[in-house]
PDB file of N, CA and C in Angstrom:
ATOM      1  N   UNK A   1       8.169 -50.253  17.473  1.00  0.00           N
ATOM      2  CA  UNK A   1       7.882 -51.680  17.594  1.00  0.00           C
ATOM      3  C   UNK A   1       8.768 -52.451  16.610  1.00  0.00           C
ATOM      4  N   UNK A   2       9.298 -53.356  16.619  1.00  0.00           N
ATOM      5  CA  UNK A   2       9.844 -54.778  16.224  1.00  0.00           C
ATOM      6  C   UNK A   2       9.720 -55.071  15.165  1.00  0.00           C
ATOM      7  N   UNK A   3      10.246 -55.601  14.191  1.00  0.00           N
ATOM      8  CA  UNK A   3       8.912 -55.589  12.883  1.00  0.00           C
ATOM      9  C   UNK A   3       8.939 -57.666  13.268  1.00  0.00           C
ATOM     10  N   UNK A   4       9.608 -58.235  14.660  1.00  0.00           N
ATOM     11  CA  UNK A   4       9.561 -59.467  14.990  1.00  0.00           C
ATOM     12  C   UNK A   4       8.040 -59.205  15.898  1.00  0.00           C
ATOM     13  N   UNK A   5       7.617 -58.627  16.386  1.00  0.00           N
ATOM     14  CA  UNK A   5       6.853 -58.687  17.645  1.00  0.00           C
ATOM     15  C   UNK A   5       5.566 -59.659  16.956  1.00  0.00           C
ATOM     16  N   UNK A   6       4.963 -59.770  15.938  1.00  0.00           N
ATOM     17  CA  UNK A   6       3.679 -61.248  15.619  1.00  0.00           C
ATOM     18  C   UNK A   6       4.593 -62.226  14.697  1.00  0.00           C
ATOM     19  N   UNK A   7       5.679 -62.376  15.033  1.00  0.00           N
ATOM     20  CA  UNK A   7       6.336 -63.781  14.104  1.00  0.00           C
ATOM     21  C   UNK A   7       5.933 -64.810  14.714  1.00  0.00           C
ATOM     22  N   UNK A   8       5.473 -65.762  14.553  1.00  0.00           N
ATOM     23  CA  UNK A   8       5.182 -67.024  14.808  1.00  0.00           C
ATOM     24  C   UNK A   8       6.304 -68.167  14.650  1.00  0.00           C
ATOM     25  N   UNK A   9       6.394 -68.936  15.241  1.00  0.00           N
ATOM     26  CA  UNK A   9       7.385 -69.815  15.334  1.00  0.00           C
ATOM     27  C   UNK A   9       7.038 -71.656  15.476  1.00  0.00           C
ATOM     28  N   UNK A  10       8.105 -71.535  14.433  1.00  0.00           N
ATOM     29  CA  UNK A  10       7.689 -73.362  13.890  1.00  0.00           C
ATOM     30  C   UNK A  10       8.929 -74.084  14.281  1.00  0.00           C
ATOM     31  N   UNK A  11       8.374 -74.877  15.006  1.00  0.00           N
ATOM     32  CA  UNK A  11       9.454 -76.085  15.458  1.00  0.00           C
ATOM     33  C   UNK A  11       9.775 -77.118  14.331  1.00  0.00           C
ATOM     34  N   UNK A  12      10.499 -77.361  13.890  1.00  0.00           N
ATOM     35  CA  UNK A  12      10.878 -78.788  12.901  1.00  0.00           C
ATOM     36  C   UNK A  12      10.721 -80.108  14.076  1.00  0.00           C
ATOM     37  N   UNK A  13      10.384 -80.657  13.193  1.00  0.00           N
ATOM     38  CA  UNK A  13      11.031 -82.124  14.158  1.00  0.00           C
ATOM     39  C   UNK A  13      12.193 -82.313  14.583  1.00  0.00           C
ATOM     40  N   UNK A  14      12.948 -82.041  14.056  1.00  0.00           N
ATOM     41  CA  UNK A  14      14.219 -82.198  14.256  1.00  0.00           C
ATOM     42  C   UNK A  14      14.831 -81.380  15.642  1.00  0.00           C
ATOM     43  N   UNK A  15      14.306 -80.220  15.108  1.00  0.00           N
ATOM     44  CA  UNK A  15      14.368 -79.583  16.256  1.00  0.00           C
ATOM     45  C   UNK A  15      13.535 -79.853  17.568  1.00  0.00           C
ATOM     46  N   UNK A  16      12.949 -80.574  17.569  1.00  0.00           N
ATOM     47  CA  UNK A  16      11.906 -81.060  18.896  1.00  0.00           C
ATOM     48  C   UNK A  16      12.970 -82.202  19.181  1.00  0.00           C
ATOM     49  N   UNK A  17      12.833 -82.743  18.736  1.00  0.00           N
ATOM     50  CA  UNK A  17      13.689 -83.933  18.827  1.00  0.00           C
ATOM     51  C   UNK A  17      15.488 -83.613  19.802  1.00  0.00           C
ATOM     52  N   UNK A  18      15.893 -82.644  18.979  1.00  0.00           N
ATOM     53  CA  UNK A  18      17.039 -82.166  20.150  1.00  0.00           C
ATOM     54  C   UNK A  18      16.672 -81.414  21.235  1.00  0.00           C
ATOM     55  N   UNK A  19      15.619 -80.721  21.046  1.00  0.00           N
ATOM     56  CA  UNK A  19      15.344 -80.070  22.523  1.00  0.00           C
ATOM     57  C   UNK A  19      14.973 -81.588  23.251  1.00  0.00           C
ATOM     58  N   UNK A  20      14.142 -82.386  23.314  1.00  0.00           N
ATOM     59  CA  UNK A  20      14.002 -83.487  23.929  1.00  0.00           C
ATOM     60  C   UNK A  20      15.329 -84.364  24.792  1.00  0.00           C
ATOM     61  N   UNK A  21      16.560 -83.623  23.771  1.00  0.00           N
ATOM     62  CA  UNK A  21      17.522 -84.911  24.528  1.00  0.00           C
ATOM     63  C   UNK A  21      18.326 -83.695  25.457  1.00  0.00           C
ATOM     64  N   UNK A  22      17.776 -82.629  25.059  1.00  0.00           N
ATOM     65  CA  UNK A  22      18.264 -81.827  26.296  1.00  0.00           C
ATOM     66  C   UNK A  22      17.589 -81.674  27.996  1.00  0.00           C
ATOM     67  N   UNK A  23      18.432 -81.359  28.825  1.00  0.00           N
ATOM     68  CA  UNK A  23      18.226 -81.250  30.518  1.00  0.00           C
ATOM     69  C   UNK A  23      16.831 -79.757  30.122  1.00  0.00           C
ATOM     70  N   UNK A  24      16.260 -80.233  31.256  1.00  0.00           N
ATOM     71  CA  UNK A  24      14.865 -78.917  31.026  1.00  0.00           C
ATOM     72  C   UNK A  24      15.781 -77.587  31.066  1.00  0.00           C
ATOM     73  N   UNK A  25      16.651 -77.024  32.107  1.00  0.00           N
ATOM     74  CA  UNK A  25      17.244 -76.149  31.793  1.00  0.00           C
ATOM     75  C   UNK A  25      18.106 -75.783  30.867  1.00  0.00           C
ATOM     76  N   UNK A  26      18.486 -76.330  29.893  1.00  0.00           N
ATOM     77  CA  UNK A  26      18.760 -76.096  28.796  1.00  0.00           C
ATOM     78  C   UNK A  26      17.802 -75.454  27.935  1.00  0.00           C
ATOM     79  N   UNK A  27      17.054 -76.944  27.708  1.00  0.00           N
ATOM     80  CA  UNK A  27      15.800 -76.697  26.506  1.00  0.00           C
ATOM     81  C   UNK A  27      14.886 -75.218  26.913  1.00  0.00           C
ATOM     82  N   UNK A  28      14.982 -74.954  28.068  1.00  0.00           N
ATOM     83  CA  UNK A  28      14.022 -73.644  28.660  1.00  0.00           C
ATOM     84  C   UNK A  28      14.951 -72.221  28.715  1.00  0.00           C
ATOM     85  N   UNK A  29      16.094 -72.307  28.122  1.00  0.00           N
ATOM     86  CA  UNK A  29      16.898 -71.397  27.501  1.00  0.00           C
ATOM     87  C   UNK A  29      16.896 -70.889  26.330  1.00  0.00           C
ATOM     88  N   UNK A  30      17.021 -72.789  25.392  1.00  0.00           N
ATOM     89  CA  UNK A  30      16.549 -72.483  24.167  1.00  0.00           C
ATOM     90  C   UNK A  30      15.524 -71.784  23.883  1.00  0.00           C
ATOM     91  N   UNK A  31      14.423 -72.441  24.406  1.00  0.00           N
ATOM     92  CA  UNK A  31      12.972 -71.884  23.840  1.00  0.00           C
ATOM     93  C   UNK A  31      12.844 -70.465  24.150  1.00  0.00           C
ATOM     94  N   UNK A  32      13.205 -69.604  25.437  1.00  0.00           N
ATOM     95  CA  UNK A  32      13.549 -68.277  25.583  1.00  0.00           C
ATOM     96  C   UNK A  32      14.342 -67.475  25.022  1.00  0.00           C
ATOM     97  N   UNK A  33      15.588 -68.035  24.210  1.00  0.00           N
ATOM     98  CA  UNK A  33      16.089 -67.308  23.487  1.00  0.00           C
ATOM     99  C   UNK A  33      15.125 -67.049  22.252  1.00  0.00           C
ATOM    100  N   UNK A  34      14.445 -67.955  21.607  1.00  0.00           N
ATOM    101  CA  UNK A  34      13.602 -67.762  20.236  1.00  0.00           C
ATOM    102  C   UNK A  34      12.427 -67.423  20.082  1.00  0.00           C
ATOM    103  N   UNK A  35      12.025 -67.509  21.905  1.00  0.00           N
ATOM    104  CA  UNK A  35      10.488 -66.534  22.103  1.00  0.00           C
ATOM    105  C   UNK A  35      11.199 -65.112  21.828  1.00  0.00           C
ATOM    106  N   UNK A  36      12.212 -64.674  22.456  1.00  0.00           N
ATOM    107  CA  UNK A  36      12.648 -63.599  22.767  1.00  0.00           C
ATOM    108  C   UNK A  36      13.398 -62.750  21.282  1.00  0.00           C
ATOM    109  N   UNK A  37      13.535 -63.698  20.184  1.00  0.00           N
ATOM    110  CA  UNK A  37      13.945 -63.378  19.218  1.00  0.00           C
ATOM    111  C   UNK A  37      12.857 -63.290  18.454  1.00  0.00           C
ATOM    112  N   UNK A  38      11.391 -63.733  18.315  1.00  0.00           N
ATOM    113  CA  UNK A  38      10.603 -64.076  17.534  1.00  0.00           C
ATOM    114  C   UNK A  38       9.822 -62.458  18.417  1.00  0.00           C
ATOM    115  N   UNK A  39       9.926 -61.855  19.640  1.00  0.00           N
ATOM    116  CA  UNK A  39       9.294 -61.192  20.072  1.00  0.00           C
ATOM    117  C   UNK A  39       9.222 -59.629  19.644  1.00  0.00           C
ATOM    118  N   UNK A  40      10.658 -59.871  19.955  1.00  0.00           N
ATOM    119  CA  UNK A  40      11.513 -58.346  19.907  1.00  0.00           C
ATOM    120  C   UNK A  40      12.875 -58.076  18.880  1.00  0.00           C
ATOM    121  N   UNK A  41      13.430 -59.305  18.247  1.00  0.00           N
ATOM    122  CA  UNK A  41      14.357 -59.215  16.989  1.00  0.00           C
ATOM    123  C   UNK A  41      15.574 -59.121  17.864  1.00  0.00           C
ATOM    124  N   UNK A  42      15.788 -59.502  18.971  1.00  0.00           N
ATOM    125  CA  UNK A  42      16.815 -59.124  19.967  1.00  0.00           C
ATOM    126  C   UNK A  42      17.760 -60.874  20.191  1.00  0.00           C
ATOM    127  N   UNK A  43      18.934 -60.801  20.202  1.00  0.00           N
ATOM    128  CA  UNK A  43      19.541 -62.307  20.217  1.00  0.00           C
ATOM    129  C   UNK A  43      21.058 -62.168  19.546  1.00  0.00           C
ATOM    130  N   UNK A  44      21.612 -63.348  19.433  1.00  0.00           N
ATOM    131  CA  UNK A  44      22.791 -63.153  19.143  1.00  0.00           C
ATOM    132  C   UNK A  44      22.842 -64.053  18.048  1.00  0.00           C
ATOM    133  N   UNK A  45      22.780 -63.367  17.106  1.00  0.00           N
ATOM    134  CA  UNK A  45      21.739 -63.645  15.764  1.00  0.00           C
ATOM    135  C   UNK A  45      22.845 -63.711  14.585  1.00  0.00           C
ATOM    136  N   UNK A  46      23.350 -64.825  13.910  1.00  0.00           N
ATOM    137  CA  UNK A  46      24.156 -64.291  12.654  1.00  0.00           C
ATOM    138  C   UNK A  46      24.249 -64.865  11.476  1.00  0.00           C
ATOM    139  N   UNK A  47      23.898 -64.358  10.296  1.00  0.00           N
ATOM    140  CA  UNK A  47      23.380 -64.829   9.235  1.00  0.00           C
ATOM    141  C   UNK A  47      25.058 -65.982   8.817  1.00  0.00           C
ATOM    142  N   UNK A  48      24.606 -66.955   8.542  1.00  0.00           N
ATOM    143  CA  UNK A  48      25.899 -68.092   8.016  1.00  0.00           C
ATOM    144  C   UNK A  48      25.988 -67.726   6.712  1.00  0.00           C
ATOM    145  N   UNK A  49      27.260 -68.186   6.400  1.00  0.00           N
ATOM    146  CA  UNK A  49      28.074 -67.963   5.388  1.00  0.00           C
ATOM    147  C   UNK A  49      27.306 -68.459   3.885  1.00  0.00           C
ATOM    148  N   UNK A  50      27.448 -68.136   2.846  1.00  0.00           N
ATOM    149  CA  UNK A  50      26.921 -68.710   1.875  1.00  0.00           C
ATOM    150  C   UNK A  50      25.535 -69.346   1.764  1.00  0.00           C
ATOM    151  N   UNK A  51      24.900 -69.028   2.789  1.00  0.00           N
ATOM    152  CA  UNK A  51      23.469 -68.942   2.923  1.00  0.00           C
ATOM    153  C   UNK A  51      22.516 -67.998   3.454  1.00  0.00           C
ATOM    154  N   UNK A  52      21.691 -67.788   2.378  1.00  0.00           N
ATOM    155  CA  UNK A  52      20.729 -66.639   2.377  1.00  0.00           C
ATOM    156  C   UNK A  52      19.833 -66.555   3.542  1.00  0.00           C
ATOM    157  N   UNK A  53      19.341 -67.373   3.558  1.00  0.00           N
ATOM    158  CA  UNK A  53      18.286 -67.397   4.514  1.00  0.00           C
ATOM    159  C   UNK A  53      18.360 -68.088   5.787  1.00  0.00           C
ATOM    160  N   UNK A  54      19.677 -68.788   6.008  1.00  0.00           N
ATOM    161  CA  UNK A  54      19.370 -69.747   7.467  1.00  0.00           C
ATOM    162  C   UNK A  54      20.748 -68.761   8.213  1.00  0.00           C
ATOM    163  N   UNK A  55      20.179 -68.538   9.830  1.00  0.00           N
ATOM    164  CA  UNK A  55      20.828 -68.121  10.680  1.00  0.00           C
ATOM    165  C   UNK A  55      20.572 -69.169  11.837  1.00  0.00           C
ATOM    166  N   UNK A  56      21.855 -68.858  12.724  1.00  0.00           N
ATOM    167  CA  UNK A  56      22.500 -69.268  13.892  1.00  0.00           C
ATOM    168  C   UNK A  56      21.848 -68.197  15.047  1.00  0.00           C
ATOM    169  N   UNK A  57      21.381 -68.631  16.189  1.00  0.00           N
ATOM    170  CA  UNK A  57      21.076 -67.791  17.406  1.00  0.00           C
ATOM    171  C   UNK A  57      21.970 -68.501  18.306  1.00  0.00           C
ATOM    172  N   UNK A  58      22.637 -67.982  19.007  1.00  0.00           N
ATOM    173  CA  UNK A  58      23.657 -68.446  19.947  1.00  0.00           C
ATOM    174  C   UNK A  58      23.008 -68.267  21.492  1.00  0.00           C
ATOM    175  N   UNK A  59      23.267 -69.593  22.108  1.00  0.00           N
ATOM    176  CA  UNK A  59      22.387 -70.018  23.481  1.00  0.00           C
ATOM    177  C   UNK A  59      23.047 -70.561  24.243  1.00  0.00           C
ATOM    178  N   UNK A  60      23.944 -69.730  24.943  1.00  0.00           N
ATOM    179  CA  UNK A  60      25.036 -70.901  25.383  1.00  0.00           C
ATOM    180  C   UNK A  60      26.397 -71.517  24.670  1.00  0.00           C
ATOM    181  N   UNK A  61      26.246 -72.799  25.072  1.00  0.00           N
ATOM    182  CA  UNK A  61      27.002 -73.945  24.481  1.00  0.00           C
ATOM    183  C   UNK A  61      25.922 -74.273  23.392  1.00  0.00           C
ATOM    184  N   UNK A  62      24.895 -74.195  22.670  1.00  0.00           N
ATOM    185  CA  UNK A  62      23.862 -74.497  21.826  1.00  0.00           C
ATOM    186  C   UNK A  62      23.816 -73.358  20.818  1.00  0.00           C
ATOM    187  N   UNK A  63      23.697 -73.647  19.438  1.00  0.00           N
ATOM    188  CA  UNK A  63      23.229 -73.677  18.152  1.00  0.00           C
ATOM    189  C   UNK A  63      22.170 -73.541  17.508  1.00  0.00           C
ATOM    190  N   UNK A  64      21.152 -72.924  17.545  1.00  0.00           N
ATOM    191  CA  UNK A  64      19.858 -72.969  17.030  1.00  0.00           C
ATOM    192  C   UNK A  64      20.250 -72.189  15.934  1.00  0.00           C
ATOM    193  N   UNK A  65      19.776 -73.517  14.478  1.00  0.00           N
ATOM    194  CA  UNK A  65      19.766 -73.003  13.422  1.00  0.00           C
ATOM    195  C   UNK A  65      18.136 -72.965  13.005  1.00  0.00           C
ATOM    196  N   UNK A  66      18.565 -71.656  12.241  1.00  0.00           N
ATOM    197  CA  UNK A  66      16.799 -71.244  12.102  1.00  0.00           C
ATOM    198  C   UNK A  66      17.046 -70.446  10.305  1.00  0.00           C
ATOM    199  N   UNK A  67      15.408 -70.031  10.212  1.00  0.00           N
ATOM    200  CA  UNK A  67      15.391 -69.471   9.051  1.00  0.00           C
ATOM    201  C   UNK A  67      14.029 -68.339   9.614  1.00  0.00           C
ATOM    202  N   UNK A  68      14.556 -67.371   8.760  1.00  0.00           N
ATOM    203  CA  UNK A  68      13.569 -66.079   9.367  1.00  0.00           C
ATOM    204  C   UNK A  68      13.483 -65.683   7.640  1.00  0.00           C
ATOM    205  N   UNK A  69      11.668 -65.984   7.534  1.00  0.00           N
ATOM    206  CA  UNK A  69      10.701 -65.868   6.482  1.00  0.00           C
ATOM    207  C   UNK A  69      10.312 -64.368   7.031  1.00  0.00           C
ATOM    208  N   UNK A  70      10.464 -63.668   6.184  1.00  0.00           N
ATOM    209  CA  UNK A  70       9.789 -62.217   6.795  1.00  0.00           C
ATOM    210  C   UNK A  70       8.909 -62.280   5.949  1.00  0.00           C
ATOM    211  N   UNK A  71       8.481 -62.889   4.988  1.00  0.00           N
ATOM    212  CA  UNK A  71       6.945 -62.620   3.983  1.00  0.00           C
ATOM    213  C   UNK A  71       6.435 -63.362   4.838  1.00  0.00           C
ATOM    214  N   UNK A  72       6.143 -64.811   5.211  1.00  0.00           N
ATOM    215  CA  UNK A  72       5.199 -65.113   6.111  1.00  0.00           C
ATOM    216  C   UNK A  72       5.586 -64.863   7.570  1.00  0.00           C
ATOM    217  N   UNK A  73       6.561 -63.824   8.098  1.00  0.00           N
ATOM    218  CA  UNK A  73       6.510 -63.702   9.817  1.00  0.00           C
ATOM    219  C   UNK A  73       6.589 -65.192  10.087  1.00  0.00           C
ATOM    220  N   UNK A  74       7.467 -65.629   9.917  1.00  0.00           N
ATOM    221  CA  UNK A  74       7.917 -67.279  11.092  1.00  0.00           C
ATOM    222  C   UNK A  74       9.149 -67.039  10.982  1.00  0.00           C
ATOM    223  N   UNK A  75       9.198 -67.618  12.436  1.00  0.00           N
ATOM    224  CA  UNK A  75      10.849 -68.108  12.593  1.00  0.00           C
ATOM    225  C   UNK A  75      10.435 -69.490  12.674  1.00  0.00           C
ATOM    226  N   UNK A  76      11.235 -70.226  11.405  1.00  0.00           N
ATOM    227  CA  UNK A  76      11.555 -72.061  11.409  1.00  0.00           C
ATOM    228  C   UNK A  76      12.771 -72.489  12.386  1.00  0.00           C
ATOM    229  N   UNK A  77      12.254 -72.945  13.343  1.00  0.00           N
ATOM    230  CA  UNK A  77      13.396 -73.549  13.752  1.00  0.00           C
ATOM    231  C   UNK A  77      13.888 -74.945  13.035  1.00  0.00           C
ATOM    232  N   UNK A  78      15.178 -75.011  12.834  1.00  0.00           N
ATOM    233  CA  UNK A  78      15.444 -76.305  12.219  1.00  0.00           C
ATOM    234  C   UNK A  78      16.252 -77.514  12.914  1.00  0.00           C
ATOM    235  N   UNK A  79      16.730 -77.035  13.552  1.00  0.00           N
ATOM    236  CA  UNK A  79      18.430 -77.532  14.608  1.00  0.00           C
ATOM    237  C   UNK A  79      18.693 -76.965  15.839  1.00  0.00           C
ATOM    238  N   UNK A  80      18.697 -77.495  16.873  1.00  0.00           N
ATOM    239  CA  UNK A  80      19.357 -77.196  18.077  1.00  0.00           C
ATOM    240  C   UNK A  80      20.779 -78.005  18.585  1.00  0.00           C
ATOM    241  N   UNK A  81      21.902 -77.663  18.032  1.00  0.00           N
ATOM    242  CA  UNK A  81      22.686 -78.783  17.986  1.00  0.00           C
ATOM    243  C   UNK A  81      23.979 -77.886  19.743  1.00  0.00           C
ATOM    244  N   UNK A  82      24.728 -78.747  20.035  1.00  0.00           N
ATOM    245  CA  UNK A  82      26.169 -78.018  20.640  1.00  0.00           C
ATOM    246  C   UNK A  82      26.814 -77.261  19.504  1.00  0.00           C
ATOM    247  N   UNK A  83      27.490 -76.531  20.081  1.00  0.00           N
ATOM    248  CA  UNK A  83      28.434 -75.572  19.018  1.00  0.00           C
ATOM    249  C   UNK A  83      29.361 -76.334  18.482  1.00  0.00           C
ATOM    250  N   UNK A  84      30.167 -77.445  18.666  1.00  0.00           N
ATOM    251  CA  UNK A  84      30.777 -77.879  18.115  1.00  0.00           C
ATOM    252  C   UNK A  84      30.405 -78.861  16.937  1.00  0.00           C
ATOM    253  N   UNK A  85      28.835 -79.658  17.202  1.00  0.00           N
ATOM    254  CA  UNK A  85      28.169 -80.223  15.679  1.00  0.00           C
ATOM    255  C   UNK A  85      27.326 -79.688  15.140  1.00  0.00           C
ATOM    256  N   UNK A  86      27.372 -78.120  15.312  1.00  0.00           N
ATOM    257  CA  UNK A  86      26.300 -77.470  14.723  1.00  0.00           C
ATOM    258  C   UNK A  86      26.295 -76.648  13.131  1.00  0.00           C
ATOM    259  N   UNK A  87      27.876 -77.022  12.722  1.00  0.00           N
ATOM    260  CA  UNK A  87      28.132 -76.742  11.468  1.00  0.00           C
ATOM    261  C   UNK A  87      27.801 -77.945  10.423  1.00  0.00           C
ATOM    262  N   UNK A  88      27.981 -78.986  11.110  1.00  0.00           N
ATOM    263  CA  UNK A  88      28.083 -79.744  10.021  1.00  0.00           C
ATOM    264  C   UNK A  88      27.269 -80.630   9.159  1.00  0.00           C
TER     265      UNK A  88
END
């Protein structure tokens, strides 16, 4: 088993907020990629540069920046941006 399979997952505002200005099929990609990462630890997952704790899940043309708390089991979502403003 996973040691993701009971992570719980927290939306930021921020992150609600860009899923919102996305087409439903988008946003219903997003949210499947991070059920699916929060489920099984499975995704295209990569820790960013000079930061400890916040990773990138790659969704497409989309950016979900997140942070994976393994003492409390959450994945924070923080950002759902395009790949091209998702660095900055």
């Amino acid at each position: 088993m996973s040691p993701y399979s009971l992570w719980e997952i927290v939306w930021d505002d921020r992150a609600a907020a860009d899923l919102d200005r996305l087409d439903w099929q988008s946003a219903d990609r997003v949210i499947a990629a991070v059920e699916r990462l929060a489920m099984t630890g499975h995704g295209d997952v990569k820790r960013l540069n000079g930061m400890e704790k916040v990773w990138r899940l790659r969704v497409g043309e989309r950016r979900v920046l997140l942070v994976l708390d393994e003492e409390h089991e959450t994945v924070w979502v923080a950002r759902v941006k395009p790949r091209g403003n998702a660095y900055r």
